[in-house]
Protein backbone atom coordinates (compact mmCIF):
# COMPACT_ATOMS: atom_id res chain seq x y z
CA UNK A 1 -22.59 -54.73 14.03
CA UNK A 2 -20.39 -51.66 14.01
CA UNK A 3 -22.72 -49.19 12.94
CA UNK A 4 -25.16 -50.96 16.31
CA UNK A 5 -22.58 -50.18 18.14
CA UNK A 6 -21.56 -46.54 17.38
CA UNK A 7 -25.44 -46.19 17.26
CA UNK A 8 -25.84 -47.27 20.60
CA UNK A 9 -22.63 -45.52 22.00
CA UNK A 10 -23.79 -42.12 20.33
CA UNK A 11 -27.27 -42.46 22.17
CA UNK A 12 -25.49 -42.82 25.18
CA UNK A 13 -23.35 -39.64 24.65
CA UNK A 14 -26.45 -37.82 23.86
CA UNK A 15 -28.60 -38.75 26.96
CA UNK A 16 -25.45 -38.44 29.21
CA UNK A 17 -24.65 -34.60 27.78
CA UNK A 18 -28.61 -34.12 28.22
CA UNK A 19 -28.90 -35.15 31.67
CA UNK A 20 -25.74 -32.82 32.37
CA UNK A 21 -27.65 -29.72 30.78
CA UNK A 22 -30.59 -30.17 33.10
CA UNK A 23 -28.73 -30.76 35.82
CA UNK A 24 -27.19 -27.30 35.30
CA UNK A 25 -30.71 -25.55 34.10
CA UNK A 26 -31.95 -26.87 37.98
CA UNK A 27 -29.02 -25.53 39.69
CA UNK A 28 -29.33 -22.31 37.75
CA UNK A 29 -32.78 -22.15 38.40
CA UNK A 30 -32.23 -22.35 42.26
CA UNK A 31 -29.93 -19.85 41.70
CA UNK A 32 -32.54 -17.42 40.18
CA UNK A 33 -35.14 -18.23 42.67
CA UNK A 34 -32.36 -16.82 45.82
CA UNK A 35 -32.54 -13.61 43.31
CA UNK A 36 -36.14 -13.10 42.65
CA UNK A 37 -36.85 -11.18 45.71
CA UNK A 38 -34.85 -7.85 44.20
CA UNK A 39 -38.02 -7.36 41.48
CA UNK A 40 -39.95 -6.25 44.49
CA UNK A 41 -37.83 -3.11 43.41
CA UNK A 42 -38.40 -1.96 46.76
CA UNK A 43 -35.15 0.41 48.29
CA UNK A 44 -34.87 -1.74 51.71
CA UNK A 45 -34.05 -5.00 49.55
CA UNK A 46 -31.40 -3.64 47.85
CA UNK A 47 -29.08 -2.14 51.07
CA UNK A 48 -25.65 -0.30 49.75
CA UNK A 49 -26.91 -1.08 46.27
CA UNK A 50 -29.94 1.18 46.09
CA UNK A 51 -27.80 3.90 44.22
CA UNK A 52 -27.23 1.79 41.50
CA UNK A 53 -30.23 -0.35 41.89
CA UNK A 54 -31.39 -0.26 38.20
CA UNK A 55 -27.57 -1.34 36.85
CA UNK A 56 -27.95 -4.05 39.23
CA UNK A 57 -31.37 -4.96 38.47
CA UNK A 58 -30.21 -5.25 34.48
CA UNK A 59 -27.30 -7.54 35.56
CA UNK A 60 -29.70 -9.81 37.63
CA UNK A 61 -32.12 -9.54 34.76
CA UNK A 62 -29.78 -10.77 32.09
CA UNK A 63 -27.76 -13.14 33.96
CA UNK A 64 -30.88 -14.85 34.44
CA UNK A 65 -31.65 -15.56 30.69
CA UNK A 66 -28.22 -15.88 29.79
CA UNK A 67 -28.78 -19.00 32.78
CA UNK A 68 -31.55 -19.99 32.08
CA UNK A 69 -31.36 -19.98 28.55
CA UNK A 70 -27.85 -21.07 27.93
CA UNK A 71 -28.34 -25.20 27.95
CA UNK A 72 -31.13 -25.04 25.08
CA UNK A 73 -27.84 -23.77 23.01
CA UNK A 74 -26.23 -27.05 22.77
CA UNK A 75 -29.35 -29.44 22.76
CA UNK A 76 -29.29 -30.75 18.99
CA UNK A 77 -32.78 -32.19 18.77
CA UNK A 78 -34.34 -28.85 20.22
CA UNK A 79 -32.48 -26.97 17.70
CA UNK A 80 -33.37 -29.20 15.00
CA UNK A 81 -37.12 -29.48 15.53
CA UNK A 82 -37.76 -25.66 16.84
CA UNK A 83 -35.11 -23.93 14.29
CA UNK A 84 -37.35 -20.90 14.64
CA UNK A 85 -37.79 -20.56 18.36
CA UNK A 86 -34.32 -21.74 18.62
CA UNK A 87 -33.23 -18.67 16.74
CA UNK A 88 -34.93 -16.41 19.19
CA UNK A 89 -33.58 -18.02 22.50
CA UNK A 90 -29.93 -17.98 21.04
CA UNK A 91 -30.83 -14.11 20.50
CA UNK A 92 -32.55 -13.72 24.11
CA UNK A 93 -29.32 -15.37 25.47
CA UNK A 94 -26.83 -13.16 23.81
CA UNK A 95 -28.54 -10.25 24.26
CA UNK A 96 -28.60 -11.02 28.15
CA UNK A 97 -25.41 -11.06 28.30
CA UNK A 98 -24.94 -7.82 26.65
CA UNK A 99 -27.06 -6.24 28.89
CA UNK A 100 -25.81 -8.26 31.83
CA UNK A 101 -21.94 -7.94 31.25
CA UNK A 102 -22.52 -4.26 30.61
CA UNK A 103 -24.15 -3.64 33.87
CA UNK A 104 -21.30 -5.61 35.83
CA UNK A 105 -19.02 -3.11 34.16
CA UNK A 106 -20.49 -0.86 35.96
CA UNK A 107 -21.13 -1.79 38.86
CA UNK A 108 -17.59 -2.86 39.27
CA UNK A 109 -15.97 0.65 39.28
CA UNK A 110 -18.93 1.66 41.16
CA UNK A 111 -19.40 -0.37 43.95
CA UNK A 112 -17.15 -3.24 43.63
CA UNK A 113 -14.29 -0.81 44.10
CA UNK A 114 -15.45 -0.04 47.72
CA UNK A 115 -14.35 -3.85 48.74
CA UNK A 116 -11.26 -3.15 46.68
CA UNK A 117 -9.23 -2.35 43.47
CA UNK A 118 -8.55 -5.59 43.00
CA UNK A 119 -12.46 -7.06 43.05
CA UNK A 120 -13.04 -4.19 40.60
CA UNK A 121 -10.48 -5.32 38.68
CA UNK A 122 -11.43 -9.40 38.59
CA UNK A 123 -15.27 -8.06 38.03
CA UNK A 124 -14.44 -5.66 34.97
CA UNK A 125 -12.28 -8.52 33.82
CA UNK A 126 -14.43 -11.23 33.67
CA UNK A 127 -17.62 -8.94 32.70
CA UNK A 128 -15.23 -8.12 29.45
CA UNK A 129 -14.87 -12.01 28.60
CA UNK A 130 -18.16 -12.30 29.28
CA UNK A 131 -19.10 -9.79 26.75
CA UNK A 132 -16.46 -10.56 24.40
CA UNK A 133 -17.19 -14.27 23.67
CA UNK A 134 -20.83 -13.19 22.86
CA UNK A 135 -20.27 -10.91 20.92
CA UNK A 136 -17.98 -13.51 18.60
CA UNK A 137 -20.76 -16.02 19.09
CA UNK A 138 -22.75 -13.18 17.13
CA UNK A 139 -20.12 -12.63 14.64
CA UNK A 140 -19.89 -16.23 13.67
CA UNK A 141 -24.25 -16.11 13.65
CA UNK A 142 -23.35 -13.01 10.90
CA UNK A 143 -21.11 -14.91 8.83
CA UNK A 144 -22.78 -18.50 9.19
CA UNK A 145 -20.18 -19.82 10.50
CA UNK A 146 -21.70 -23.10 12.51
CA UNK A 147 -18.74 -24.20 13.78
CA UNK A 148 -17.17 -21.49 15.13
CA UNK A 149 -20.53 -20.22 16.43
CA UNK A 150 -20.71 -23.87 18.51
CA UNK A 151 -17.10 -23.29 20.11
CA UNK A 152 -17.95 -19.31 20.74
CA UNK A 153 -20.85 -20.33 22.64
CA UNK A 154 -19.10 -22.84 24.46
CA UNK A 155 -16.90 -20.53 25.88
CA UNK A 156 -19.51 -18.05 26.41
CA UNK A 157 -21.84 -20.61 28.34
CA UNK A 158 -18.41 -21.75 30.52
CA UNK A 159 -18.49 -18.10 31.54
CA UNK A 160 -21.62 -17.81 32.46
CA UNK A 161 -21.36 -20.84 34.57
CA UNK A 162 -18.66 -18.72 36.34
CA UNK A 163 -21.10 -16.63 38.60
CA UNK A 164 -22.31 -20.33 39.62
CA UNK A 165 -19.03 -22.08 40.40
CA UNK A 166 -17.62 -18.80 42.09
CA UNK A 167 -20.37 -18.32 44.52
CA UNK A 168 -20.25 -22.21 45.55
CA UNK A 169 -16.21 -21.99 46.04
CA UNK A 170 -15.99 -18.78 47.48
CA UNK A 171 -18.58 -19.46 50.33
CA UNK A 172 -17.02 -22.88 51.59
CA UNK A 173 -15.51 -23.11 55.08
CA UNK A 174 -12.22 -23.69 54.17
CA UNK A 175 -11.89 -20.93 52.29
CA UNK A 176 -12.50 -18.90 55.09
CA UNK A 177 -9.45 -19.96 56.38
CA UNK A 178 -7.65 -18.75 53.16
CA UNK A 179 -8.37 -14.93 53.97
CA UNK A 180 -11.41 -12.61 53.69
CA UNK A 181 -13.25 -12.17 51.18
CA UNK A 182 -11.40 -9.24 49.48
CA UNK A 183 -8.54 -10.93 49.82
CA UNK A 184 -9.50 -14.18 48.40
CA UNK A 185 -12.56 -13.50 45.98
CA UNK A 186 -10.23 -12.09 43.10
CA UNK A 187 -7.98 -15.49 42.99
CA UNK A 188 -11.28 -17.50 42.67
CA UNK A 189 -12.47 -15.61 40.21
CA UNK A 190 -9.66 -15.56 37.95
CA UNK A 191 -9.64 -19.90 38.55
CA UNK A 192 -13.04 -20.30 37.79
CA UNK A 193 -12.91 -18.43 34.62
CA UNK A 194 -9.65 -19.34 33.12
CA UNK A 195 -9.42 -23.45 33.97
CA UNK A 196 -12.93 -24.25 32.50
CA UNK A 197 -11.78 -22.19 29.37
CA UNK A 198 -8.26 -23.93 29.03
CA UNK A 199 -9.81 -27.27 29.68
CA UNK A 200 -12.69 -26.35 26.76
CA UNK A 201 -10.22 -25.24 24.51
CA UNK A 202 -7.87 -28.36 25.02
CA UNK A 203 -11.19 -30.45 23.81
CA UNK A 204 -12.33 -28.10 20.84
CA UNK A 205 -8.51 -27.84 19.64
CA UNK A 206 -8.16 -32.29 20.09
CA UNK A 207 -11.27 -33.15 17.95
CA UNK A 208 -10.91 -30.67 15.39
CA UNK A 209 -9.95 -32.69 12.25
């Protein structure tokens, strides 16, 4: 009766943590589509950005696999039943980030600087993270490591999630009454990076036996 039980219970967790992962592929998805219209590569789409149009194209381009890409990390039966294809996405979706994270870098000093120091400073920052927590999800790919590669793209995936959450929070009418957006955008950044981190680390630290 016990083993029914946990059975049952650890179907439940899995179709619950499923239906979470699509939820955020579709949101990400919608969030690709209101980007699409820059591979016209045409000047006039890409206003004060057409100096550094092709740093900004990369960051688009590998944010969007690193989005797009990221839930298939953490779906078990996919990763059981594809281990070869799996292999190749978990590549595609590091090396977007590489590619992407790089990019922000520079675009950060470049033209996040004209809004001011302190957006430069939030970008570069979380760019860095970005980049850093893939490149020890690689690491722990290198050394076969499984369980350190889970929690390493755990945090990597949370960070990705970041351009999502930001955008929603910084664009909501009551934080126009906070300040504008120089003033404000750096402070939302900084949350949405470092409370979805704590509260994944908190879990990861709790169940580890």
């Amino acid at each position: 009766m016990k083993t029914t039980i946990s059975s049952k219970q650890q179907n439940l967790k899995t179709i619950v943590w499923l239906v979470i992962l699509l939820m955020l592929l579709l949101i990400s998805l919608k969030f690709v589509i209101g980007k699409l219209h820059y591979f016209s590569f045409k000047d006039e789409t890409f206003g004060r950005y057409v100096g550094v149009k092709w740093w900004l194209i990369g960051h688009i381009s590998g944010g969007i696999l690193a989005l797009i890409l990221g839930p298939f990390q953490f779906v078990t039966i996919f990763r059981a039943k594809f281990t070869g294809l799996y292999k190749w996405i978990e590549q595609l979706y590091l090396a977007g980030i590489v590619i992407s994270s790089v990019c922000s870098m520079y675009l950060a000093w470049n033209m996040g600087i004209i809004i001011h120091w302190t957006w430069a400073l939030s970008s570069q920052v979380l760019a860095f993270v970005w980049l850093a927590t893939a490149l020890m999800a690689y690491r722990a790919i290198l050394k076969k490591r499984t369980q350190q590669q889970k929690e390493w793209m755990i945090r990597s995936y949370l960070v990705t999630l970041v351009f999502l959450l930001f955008r929603w929070i910084v664009f909501l009418p009551v934080m126009a009454k906070l300040g504008n957006y120089p003033q404000i955008a750096p402070t939302i950044m900084y949350v949405t990076l470092i409370i979805p981190l704590f509260v994944a680390e908190i879990i990861i630290q709790w169940n580890k036996k």
